[in-house]
Protein backbone atom coordinates (compact mmCIF):
# COMPACT_ATOMS: atom_id res chain seq x y z
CA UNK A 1 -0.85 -35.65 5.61
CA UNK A 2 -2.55 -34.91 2.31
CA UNK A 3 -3.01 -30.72 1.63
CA UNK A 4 -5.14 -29.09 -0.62
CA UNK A 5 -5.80 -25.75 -1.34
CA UNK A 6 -9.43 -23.91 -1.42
CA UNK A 7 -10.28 -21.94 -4.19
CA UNK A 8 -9.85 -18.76 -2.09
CA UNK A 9 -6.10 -20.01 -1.34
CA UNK A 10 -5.31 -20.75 -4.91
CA UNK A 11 -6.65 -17.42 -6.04
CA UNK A 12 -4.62 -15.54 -3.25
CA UNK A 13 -1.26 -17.79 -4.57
CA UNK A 14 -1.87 -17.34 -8.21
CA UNK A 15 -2.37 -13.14 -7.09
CA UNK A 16 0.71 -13.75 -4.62
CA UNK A 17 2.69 -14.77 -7.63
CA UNK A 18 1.84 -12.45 -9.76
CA UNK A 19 2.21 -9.43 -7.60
CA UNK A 20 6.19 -10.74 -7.29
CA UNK A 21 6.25 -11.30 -10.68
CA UNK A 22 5.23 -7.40 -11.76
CA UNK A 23 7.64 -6.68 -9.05
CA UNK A 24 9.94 -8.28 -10.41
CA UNK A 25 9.71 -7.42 -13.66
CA UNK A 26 9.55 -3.47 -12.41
CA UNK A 27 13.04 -3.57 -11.22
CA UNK A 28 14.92 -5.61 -14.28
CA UNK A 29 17.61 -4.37 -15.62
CA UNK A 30 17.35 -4.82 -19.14
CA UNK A 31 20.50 -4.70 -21.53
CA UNK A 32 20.79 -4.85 -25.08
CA UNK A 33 23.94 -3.89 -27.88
CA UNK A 34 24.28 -3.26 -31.23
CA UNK A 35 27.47 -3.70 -33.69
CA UNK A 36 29.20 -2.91 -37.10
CA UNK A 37 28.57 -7.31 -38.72
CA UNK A 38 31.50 -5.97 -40.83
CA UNK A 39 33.89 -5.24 -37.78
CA UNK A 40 36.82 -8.26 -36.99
CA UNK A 41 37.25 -7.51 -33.11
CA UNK A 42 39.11 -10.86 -33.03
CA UNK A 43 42.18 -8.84 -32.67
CA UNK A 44 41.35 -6.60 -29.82
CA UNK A 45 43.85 -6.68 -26.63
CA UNK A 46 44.07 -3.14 -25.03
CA UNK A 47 41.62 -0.93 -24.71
CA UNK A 48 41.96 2.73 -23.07
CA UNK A 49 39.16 5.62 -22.15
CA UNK A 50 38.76 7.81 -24.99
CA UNK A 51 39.20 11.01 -22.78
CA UNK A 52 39.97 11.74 -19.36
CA UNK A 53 36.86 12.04 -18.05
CA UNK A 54 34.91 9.36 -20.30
CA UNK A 55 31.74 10.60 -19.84
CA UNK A 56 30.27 11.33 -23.02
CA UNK A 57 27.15 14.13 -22.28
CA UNK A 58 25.89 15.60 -25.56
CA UNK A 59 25.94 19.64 -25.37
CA UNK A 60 23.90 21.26 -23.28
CA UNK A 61 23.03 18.57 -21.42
CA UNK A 62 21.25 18.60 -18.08
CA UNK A 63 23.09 15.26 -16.79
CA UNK A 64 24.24 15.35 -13.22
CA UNK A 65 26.05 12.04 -12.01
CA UNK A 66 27.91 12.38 -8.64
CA UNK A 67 31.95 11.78 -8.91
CA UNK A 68 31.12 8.79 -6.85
CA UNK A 69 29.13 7.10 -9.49
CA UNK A 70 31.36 8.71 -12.05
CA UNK A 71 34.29 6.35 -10.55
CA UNK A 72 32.10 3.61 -9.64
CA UNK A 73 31.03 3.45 -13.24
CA UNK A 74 34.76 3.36 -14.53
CA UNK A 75 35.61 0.80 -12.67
CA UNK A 76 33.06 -1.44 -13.14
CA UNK A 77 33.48 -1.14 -16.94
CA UNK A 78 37.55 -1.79 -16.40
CA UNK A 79 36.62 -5.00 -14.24
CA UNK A 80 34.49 -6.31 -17.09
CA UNK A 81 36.87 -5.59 -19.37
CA UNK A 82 40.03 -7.17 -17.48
CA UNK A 83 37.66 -10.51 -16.82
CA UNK A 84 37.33 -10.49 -20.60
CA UNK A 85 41.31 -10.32 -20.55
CA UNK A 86 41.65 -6.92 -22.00
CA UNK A 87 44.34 -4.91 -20.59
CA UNK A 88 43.65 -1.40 -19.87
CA UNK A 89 46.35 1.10 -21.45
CA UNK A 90 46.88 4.67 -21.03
CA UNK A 91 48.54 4.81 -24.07
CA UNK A 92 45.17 5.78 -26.31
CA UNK A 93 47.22 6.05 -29.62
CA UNK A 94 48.02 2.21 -29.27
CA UNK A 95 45.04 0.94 -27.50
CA UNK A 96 43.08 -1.37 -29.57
CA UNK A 97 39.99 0.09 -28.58
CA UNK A 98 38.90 3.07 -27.01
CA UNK A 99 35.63 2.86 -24.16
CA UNK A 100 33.17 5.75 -23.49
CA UNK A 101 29.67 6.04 -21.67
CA UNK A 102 27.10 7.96 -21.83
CA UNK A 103 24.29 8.27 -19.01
CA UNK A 104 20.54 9.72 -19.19
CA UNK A 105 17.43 9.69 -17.93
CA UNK A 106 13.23 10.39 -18.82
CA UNK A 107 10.39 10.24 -18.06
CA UNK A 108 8.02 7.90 -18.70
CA UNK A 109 4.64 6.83 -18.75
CA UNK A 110 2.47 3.93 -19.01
CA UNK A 111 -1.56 3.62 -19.31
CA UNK A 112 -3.73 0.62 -19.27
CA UNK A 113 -7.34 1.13 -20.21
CA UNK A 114 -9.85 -1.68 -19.48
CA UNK A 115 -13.36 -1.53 -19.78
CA UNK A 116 -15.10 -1.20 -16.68
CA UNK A 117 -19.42 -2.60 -16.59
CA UNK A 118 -21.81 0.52 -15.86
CA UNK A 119 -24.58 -1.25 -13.03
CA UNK A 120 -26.86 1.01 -14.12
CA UNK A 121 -29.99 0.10 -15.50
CA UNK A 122 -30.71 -2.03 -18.99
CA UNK A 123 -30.89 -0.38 -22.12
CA UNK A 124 -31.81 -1.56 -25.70
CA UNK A 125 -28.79 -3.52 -26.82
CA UNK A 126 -27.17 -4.44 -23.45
CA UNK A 127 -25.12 -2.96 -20.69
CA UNK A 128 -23.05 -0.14 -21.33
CA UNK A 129 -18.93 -0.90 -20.45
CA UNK A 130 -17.06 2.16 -20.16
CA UNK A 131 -13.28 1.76 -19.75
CA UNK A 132 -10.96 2.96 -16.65
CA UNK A 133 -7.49 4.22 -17.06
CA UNK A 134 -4.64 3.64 -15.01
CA UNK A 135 -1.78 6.07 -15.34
CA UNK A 136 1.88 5.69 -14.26
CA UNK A 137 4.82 8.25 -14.79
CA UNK A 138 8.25 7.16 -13.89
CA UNK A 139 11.71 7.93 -14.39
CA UNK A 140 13.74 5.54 -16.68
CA UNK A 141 17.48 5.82 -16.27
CA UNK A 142 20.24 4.61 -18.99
CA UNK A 143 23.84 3.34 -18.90
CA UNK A 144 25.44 2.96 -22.44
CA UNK A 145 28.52 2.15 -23.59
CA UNK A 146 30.45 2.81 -26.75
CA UNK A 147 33.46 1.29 -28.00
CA UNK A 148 35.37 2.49 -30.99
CA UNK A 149 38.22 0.89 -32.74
CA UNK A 150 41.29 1.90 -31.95
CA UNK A 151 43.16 2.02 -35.58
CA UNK A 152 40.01 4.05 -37.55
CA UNK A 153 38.16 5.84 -34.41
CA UNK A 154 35.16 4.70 -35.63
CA UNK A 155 32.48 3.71 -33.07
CA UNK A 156 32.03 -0.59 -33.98
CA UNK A 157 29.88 -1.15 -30.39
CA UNK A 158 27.18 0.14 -28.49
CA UNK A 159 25.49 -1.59 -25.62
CA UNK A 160 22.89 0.34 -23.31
CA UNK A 161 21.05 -0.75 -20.13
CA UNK A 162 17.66 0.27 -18.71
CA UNK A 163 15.85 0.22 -15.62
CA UNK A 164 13.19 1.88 -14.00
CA UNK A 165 14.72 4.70 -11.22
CA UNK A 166 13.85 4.87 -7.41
CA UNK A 167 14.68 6.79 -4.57
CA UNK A 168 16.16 3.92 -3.06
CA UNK A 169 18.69 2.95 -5.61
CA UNK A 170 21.28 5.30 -4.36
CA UNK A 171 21.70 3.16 -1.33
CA UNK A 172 22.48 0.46 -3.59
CA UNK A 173 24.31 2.60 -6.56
CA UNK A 174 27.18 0.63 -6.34
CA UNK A 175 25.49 -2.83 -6.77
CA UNK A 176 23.36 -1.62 -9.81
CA UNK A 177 26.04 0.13 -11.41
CA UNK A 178 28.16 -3.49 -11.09
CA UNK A 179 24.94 -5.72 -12.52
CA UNK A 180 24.09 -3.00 -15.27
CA UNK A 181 27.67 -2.95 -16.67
CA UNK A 182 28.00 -6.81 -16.87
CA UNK A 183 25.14 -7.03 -18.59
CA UNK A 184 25.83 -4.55 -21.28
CA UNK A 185 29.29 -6.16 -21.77
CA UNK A 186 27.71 -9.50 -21.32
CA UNK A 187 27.52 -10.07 -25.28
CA UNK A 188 30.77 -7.89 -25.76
CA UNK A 189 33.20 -8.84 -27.99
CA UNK A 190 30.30 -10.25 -30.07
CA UNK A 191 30.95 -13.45 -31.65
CA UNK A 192 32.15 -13.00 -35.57
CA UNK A 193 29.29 -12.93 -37.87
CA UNK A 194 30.22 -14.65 -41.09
């Protein structure tokens, strides 16, 4: 049996689509990193946290993460690591790198002006098309990572992830925590630039 799809159907499929898409796209974690080209991490084994309590919060800072995420977050950074065959140390001195993180949050906002027909009547020279704006404030929250060399204690990586925050991600904190740390160290030790 041969389908086809009206125009109405089509247009409801293509908005379908897109709807998911923008959805989609709302809720991506996105990950990037950035690295000393002159750095050799070719020899990196052992790594170790560069304090205690590795969270890295610059003074005065308003940053509240629950211990739960605080130990959620170490050990999703250690479980990257130790796929990547690093072993952890607690030996910092004679760890060939040392890993810190650093978490934050703002607020955002995005507006889209389009122009919008006025129906009223004709005037010399055309219509007149005003514009509508759509606002939208949201929070933005941040995972980054830093890694510093071991030998010179100077920082030779920094990766960062993004994503939009919602009230429901703490019932799934554990999850996004996992899928934002892989993707930071995703490109981590980067591949030797010559």
């Amino acid at each position: 049996m041969k389908r086809s799809l009206s125009g109405s159907n089509v247009g409801l499929a293509i908005c379908m689509f897109l709807l998911s898409l923008a959805g989609a796209c709302a809720t991506t974690i996105r990950a990037r990193s950035d690295f000393d080209r002159s750095h050799d991490f070719s020899g990196y084994r052992t790594f170790a946290w560069i304090d205690d309590d590795p969270m890295v919060a610059p003074s005065g800072s308003d940053v509240r993460v629950s211990p739960l995420n605080r130990r959620r977050i170490v050990e999703a950074i250690e479980k990257e690591l130790r796929a990547k065959g690093f072993e952890l140390t607690h030996d910092r001195a004679a760890a060939d790198f040392v890993v810190a993180y650093t978490v934050g949050a703002r607020d955002r906002i995005d507006a889209d002006s389009y122009p919008v027909p006025y129906r009223g009547r004709w005037r010399w020279g055309g219509p007149y098309f005003g514009s509508d704006v759509d606002v939208d404030t949201y929070t933005e929250g941040t995972l980054a990572i830093d890694i510093f060399d071991g030998k010179s204690r100077q920082p030779v990586w920094h990766g960062w992830a993004t994503r939009r925050v919602r009230e429901s991600d703490a019932e799934q904190a554990a999850a996004l925590i996992e899928e934002a740390v892989r993707r930071i160290l995703a490109d981590f030790p980067p591949q030797s630039v010559s």
